[in-house]
PDB file of N, CA and C in Angstrom:
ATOM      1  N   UNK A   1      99.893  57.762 131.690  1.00  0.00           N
ATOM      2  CA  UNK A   1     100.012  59.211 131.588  1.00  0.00           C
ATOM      3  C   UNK A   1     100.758  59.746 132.809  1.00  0.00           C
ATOM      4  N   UNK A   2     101.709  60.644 132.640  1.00  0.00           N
ATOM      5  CA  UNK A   2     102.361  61.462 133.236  1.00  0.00           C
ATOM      6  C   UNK A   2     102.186  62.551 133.805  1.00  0.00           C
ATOM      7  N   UNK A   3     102.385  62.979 134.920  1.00  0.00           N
ATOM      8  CA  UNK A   3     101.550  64.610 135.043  1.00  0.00           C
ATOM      9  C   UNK A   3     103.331  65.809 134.392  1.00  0.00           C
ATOM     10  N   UNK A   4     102.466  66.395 133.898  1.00  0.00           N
ATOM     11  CA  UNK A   4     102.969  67.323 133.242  1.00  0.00           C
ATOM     12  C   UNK A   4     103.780  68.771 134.107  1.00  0.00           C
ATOM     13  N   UNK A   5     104.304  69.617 134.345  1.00  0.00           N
ATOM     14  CA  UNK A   5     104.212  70.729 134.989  1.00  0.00           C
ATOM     15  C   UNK A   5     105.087  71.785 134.563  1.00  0.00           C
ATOM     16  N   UNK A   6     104.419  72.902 134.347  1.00  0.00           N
ATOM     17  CA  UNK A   6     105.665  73.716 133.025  1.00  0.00           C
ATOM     18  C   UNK A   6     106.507  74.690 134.045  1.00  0.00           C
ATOM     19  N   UNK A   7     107.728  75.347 133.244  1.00  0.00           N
ATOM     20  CA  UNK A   7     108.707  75.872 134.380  1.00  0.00           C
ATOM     21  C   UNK A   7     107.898  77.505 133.924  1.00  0.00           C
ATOM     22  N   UNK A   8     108.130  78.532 134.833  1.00  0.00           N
ATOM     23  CA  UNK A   8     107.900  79.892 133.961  1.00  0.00           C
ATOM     24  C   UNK A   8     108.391  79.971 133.323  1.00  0.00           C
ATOM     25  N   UNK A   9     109.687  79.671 132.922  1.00  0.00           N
ATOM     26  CA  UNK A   9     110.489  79.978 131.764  1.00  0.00           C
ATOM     27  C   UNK A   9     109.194  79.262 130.254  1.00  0.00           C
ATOM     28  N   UNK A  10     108.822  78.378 130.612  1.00  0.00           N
ATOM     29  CA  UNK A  10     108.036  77.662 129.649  1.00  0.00           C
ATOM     30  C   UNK A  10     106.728  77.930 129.259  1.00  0.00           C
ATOM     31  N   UNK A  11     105.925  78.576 130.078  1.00  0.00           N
ATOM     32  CA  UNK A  11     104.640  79.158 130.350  1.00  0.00           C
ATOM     33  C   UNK A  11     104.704  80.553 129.347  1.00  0.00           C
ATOM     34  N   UNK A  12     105.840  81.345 129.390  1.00  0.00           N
ATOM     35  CA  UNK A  12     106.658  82.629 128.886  1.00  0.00           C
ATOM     36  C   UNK A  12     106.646  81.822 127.375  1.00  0.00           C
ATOM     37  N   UNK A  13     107.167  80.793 126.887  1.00  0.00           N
ATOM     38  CA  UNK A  13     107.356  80.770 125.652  1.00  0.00           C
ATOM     39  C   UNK A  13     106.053  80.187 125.395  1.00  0.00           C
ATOM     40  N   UNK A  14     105.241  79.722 125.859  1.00  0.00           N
ATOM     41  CA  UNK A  14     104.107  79.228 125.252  1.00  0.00           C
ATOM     42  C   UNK A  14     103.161  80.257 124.484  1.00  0.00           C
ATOM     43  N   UNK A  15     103.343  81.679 125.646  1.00  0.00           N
ATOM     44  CA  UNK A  15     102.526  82.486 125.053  1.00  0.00           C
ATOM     45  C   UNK A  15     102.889  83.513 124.246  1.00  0.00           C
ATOM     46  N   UNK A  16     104.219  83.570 124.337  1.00  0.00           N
ATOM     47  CA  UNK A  16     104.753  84.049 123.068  1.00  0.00           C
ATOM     48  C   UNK A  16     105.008  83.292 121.695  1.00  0.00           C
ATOM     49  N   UNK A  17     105.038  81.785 121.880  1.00  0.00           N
ATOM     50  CA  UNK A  17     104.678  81.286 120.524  1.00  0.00           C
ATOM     51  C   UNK A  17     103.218  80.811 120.295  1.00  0.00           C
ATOM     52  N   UNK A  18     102.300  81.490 120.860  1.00  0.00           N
ATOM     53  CA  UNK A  18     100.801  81.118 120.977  1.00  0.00           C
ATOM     54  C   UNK A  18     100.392  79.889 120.866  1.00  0.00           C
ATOM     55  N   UNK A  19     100.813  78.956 121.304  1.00  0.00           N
ATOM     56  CA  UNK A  19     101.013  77.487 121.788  1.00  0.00           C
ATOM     57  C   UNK A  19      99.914  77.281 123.163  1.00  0.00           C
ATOM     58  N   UNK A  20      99.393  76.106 122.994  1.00  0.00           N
ATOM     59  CA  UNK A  20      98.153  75.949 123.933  1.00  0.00           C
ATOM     60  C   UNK A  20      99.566  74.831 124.449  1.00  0.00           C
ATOM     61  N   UNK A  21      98.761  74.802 126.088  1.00  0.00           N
ATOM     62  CA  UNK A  21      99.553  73.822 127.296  1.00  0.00           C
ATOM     63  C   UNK A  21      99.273  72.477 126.652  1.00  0.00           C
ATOM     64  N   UNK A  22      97.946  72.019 126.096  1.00  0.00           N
ATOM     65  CA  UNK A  22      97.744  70.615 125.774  1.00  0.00           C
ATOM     66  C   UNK A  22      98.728  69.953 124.531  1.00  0.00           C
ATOM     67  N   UNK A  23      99.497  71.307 124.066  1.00  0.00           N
ATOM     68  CA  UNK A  23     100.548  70.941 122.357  1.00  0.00           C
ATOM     69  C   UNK A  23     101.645  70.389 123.387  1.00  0.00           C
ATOM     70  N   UNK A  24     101.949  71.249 124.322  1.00  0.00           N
ATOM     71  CA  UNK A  24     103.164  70.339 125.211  1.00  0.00           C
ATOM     72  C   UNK A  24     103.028  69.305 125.950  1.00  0.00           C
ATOM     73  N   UNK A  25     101.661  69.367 126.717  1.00  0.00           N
ATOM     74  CA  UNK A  25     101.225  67.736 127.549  1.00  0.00           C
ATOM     75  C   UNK A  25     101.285  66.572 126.092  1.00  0.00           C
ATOM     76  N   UNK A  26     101.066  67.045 124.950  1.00  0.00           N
ATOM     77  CA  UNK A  26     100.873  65.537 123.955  1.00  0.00           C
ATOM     78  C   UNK A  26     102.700  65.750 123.494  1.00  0.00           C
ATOM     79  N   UNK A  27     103.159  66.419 123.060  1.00  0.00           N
ATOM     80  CA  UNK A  27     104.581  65.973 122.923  1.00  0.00           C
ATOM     81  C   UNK A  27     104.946  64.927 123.790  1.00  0.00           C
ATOM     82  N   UNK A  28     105.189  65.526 125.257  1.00  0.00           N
ATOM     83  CA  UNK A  28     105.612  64.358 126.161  1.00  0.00           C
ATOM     84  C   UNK A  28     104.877  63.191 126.601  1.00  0.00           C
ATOM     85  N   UNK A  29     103.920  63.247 126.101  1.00  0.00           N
ATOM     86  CA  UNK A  29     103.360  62.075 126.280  1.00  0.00           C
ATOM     87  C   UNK A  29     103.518  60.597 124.895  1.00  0.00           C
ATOM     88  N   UNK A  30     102.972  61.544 124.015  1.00  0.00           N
ATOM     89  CA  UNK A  30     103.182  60.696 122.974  1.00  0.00           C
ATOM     90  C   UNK A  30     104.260  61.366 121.618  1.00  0.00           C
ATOM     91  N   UNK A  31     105.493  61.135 122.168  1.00  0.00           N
ATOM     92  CA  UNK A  31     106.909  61.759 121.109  1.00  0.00           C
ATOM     93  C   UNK A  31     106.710  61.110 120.079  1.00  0.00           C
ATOM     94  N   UNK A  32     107.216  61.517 118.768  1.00  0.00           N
ATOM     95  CA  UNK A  32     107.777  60.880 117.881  1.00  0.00           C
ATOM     96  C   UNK A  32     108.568  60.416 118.047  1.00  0.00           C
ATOM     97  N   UNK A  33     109.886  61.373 118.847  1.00  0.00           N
ATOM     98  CA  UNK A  33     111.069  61.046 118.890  1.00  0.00           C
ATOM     99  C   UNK A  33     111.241  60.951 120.528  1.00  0.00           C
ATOM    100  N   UNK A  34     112.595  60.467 120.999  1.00  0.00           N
ATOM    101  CA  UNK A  34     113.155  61.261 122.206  1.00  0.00           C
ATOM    102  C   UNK A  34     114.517  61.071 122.289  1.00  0.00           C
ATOM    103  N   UNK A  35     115.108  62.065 122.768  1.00  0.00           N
ATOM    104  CA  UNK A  35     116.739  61.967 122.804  1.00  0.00           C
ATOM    105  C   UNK A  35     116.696  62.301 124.403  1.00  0.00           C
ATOM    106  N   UNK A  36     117.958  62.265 124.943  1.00  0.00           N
ATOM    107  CA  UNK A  36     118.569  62.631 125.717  1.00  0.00           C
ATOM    108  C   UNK A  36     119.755  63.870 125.990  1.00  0.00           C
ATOM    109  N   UNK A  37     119.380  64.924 126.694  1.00  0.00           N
ATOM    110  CA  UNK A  37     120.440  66.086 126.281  1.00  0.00           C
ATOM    111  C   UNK A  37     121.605  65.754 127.232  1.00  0.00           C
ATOM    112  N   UNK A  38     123.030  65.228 126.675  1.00  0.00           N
ATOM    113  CA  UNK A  38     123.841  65.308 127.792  1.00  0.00           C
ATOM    114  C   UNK A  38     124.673  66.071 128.294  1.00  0.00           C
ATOM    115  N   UNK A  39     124.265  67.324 127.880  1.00  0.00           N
ATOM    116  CA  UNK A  39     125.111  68.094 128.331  1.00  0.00           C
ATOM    117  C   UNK A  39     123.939  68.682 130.124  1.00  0.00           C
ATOM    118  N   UNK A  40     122.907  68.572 130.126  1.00  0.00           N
ATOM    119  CA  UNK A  40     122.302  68.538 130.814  1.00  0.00           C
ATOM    120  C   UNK A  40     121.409  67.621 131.657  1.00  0.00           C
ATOM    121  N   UNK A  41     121.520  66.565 131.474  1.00  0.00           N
ATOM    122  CA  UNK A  41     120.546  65.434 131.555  1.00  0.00           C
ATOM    123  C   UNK A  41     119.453  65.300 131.600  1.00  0.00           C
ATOM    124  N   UNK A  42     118.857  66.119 130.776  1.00  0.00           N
ATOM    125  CA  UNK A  42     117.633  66.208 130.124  1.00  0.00           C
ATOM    126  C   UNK A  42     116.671  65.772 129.158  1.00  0.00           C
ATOM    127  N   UNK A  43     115.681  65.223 128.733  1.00  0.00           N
ATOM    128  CA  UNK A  43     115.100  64.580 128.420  1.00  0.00           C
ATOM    129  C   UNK A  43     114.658  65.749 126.858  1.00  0.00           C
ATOM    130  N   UNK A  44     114.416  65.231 125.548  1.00  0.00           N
ATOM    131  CA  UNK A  44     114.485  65.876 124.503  1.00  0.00           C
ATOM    132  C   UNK A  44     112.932  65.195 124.414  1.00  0.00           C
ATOM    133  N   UNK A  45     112.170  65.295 123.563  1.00  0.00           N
ATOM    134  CA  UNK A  45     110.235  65.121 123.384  1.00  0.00           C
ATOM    135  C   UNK A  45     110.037  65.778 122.164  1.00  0.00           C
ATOM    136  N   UNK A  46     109.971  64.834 121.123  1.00  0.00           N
ATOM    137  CA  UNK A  46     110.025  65.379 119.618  1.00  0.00           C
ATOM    138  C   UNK A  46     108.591  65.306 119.119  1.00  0.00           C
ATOM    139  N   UNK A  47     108.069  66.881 118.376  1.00  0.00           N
ATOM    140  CA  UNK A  47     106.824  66.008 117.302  1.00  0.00           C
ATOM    141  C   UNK A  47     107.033  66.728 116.053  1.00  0.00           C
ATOM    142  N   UNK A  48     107.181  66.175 115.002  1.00  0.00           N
ATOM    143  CA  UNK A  48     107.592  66.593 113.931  1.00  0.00           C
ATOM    144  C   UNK A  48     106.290  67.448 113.443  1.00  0.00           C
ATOM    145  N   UNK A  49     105.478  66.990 113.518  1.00  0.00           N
ATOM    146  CA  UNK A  49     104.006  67.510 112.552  1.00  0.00           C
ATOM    147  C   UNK A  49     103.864  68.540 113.224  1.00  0.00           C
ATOM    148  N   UNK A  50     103.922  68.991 114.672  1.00  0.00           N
ATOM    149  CA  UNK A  50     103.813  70.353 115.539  1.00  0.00           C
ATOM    150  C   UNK A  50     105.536  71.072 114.945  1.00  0.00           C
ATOM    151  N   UNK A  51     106.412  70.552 114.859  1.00  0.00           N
ATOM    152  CA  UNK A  51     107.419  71.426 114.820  1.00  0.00           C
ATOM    153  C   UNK A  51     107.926  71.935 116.112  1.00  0.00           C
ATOM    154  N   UNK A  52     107.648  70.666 117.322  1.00  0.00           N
ATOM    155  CA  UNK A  52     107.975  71.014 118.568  1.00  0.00           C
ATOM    156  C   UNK A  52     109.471  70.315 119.222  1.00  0.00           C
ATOM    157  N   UNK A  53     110.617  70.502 119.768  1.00  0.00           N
ATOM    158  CA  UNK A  53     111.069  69.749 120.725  1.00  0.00           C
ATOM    159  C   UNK A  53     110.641  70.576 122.296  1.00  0.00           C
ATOM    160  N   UNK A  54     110.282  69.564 123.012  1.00  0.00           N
ATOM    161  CA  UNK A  54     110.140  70.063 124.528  1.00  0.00           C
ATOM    162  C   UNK A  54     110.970  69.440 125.504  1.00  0.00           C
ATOM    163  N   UNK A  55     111.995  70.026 126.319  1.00  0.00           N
ATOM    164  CA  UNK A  55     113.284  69.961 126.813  1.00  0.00           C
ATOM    165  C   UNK A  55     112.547  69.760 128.407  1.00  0.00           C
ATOM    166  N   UNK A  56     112.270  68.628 128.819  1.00  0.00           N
ATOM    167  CA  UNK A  56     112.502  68.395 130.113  1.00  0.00           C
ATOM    168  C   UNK A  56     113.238  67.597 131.353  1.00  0.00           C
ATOM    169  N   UNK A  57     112.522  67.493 132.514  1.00  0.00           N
ATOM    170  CA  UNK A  57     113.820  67.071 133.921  1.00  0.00           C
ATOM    171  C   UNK A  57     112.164  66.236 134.061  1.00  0.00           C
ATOM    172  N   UNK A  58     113.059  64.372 134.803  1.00  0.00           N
ATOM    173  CA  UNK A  58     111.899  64.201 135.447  1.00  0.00           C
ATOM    174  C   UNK A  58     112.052  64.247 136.770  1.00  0.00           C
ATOM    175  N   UNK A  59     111.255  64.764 137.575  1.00  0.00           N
ATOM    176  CA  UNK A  59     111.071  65.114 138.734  1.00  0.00           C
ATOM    177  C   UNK A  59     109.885  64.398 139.864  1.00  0.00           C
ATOM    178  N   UNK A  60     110.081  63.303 140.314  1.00  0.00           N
ATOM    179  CA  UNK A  60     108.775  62.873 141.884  1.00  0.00           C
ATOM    180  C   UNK A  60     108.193  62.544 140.604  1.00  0.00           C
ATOM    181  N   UNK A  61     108.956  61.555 139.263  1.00  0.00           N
ATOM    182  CA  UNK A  61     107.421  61.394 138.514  1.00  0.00           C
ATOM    183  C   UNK A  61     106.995  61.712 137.475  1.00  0.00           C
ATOM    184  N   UNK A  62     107.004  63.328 137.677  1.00  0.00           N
ATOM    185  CA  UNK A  62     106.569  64.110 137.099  1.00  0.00           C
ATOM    186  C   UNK A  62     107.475  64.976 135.742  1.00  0.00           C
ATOM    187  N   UNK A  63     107.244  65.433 134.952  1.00  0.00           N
ATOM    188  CA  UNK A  63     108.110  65.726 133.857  1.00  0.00           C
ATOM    189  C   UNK A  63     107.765  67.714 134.242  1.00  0.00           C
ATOM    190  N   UNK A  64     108.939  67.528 134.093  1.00  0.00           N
ATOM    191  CA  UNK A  64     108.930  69.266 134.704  1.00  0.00           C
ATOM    192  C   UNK A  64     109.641  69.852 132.826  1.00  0.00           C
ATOM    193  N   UNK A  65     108.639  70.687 132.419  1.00  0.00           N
ATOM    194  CA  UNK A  65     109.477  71.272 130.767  1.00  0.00           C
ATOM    195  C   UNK A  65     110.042  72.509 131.320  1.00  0.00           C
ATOM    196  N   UNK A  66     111.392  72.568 130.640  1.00  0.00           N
ATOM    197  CA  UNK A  66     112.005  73.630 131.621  1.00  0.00           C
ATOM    198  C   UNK A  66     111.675  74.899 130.184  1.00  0.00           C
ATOM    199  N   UNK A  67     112.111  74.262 128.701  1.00  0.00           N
ATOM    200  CA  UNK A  67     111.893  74.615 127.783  1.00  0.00           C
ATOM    201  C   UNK A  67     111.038  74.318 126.701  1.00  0.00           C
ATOM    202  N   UNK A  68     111.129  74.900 125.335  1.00  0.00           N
ATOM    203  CA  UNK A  68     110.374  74.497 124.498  1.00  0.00           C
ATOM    204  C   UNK A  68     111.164  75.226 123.309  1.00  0.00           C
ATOM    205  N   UNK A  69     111.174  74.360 122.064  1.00  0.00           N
ATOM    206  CA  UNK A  69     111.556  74.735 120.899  1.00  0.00           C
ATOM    207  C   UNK A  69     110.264  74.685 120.125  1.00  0.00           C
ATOM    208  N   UNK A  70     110.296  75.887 119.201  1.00  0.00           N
ATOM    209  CA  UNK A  70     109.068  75.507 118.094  1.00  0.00           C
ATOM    210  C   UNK A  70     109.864  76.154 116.639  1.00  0.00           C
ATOM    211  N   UNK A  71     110.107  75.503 115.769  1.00  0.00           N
ATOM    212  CA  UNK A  71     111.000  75.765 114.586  1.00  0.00           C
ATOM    213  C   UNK A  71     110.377  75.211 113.395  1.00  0.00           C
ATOM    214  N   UNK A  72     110.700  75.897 112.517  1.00  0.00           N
ATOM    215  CA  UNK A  72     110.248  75.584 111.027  1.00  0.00           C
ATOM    216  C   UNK A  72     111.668  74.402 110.510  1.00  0.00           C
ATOM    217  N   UNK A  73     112.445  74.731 111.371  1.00  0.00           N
ATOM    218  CA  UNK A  73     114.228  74.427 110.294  1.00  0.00           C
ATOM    219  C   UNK A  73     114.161  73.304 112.254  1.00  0.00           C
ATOM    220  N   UNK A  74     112.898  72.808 112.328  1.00  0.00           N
ATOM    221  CA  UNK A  74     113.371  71.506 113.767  1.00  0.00           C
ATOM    222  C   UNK A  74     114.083  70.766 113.057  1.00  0.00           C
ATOM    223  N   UNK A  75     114.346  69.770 112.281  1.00  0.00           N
ATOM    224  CA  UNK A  75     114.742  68.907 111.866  1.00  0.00           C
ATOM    225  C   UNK A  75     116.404  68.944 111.541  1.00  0.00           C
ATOM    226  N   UNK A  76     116.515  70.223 111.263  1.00  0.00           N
ATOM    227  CA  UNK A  76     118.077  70.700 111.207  1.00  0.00           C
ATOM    228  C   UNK A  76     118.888  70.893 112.395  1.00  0.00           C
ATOM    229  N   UNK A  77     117.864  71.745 113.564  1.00  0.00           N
ATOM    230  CA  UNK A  77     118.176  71.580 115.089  1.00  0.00           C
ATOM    231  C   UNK A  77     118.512  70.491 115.612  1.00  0.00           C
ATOM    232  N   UNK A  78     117.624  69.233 115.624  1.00  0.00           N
ATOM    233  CA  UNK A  78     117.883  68.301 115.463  1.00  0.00           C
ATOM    234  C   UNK A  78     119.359  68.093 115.041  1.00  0.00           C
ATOM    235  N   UNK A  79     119.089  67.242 114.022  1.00  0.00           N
ATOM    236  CA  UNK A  79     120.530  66.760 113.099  1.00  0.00           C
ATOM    237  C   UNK A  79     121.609  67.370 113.686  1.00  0.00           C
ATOM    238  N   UNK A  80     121.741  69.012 113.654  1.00  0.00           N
ATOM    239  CA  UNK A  80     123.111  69.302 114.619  1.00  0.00           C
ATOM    240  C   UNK A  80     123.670  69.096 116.170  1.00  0.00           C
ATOM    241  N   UNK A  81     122.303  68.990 116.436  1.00  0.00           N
ATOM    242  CA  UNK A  81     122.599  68.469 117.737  1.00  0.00           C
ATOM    243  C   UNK A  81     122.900  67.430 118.399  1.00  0.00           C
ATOM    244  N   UNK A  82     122.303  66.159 117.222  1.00  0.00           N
ATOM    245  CA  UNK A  82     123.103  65.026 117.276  1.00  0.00           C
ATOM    246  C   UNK A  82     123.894  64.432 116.766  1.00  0.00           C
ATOM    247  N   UNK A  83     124.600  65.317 115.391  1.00  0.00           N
ATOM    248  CA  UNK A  83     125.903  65.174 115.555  1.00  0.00           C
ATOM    249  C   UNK A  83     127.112  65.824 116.131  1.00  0.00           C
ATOM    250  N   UNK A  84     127.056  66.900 116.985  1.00  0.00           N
ATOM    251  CA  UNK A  84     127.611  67.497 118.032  1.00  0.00           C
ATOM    252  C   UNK A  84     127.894  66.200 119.675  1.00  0.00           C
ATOM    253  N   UNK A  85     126.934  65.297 119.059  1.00  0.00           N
ATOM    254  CA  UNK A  85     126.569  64.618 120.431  1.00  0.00           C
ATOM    255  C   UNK A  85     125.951  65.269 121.695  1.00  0.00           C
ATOM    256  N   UNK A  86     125.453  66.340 121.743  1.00  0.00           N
ATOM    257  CA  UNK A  86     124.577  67.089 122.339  1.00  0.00           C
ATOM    258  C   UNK A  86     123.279  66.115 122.755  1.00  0.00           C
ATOM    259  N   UNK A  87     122.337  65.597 122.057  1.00  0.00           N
ATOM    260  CA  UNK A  87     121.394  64.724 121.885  1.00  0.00           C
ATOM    261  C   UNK A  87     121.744  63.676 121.259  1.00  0.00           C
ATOM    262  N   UNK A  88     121.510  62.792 121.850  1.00  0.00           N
ATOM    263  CA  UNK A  88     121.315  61.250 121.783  1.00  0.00           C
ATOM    264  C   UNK A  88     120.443  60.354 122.039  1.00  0.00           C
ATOM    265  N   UNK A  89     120.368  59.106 121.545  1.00  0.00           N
ATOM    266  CA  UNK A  89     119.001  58.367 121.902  1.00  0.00           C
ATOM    267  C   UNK A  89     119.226  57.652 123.325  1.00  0.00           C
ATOM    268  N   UNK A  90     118.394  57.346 123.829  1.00  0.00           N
ATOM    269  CA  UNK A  90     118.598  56.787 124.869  1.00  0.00           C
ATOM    270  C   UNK A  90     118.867  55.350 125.175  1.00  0.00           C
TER     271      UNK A  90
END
């Protein structure tokens, strides 16, 4: 296990998509998926059954979420983004 640590930017969307902190500590811990964002070098944290991607940096360790996606149409986000080459597997 990883320690977790959210950015404000991320804390801000949690509680506007009424999302508990523990939906984002289990994404990154246990993904379905994970890509790599290269336009940023950022780490992508997929769970399909939540309808989550969580966009983080690792940092001393630690996985810092800078963002968070929560979508009904994830799977399409997805798909365009990796065929844009935006996200990729690692």
């Amino acid at each position: 296990m990883i320690g977790v640590k959210l950015s404000p930017h991320a804390v801000d969307k949690l509680s506007r998509l009424h999302l508990a902190e523990n939906d984002v500590v289990e994404v990154v811990e246990h993904p379905d998926e994970v890509f790599i964002n290269s336009l940023k070098a950022r780490m992508v944290a997929l769970s399909r059954s939540r309808r989550l991607a969580v966009i983080y940096e690792v940092r001393g360790g630690e996985a810092y979420v800078v963002t968070i996606i929560y979508s009904s149409r994830l799977e399409s986000i997805v798909e365009r983004r990796r065929r844009s080459g935006r996200w990729r597997r690692p």
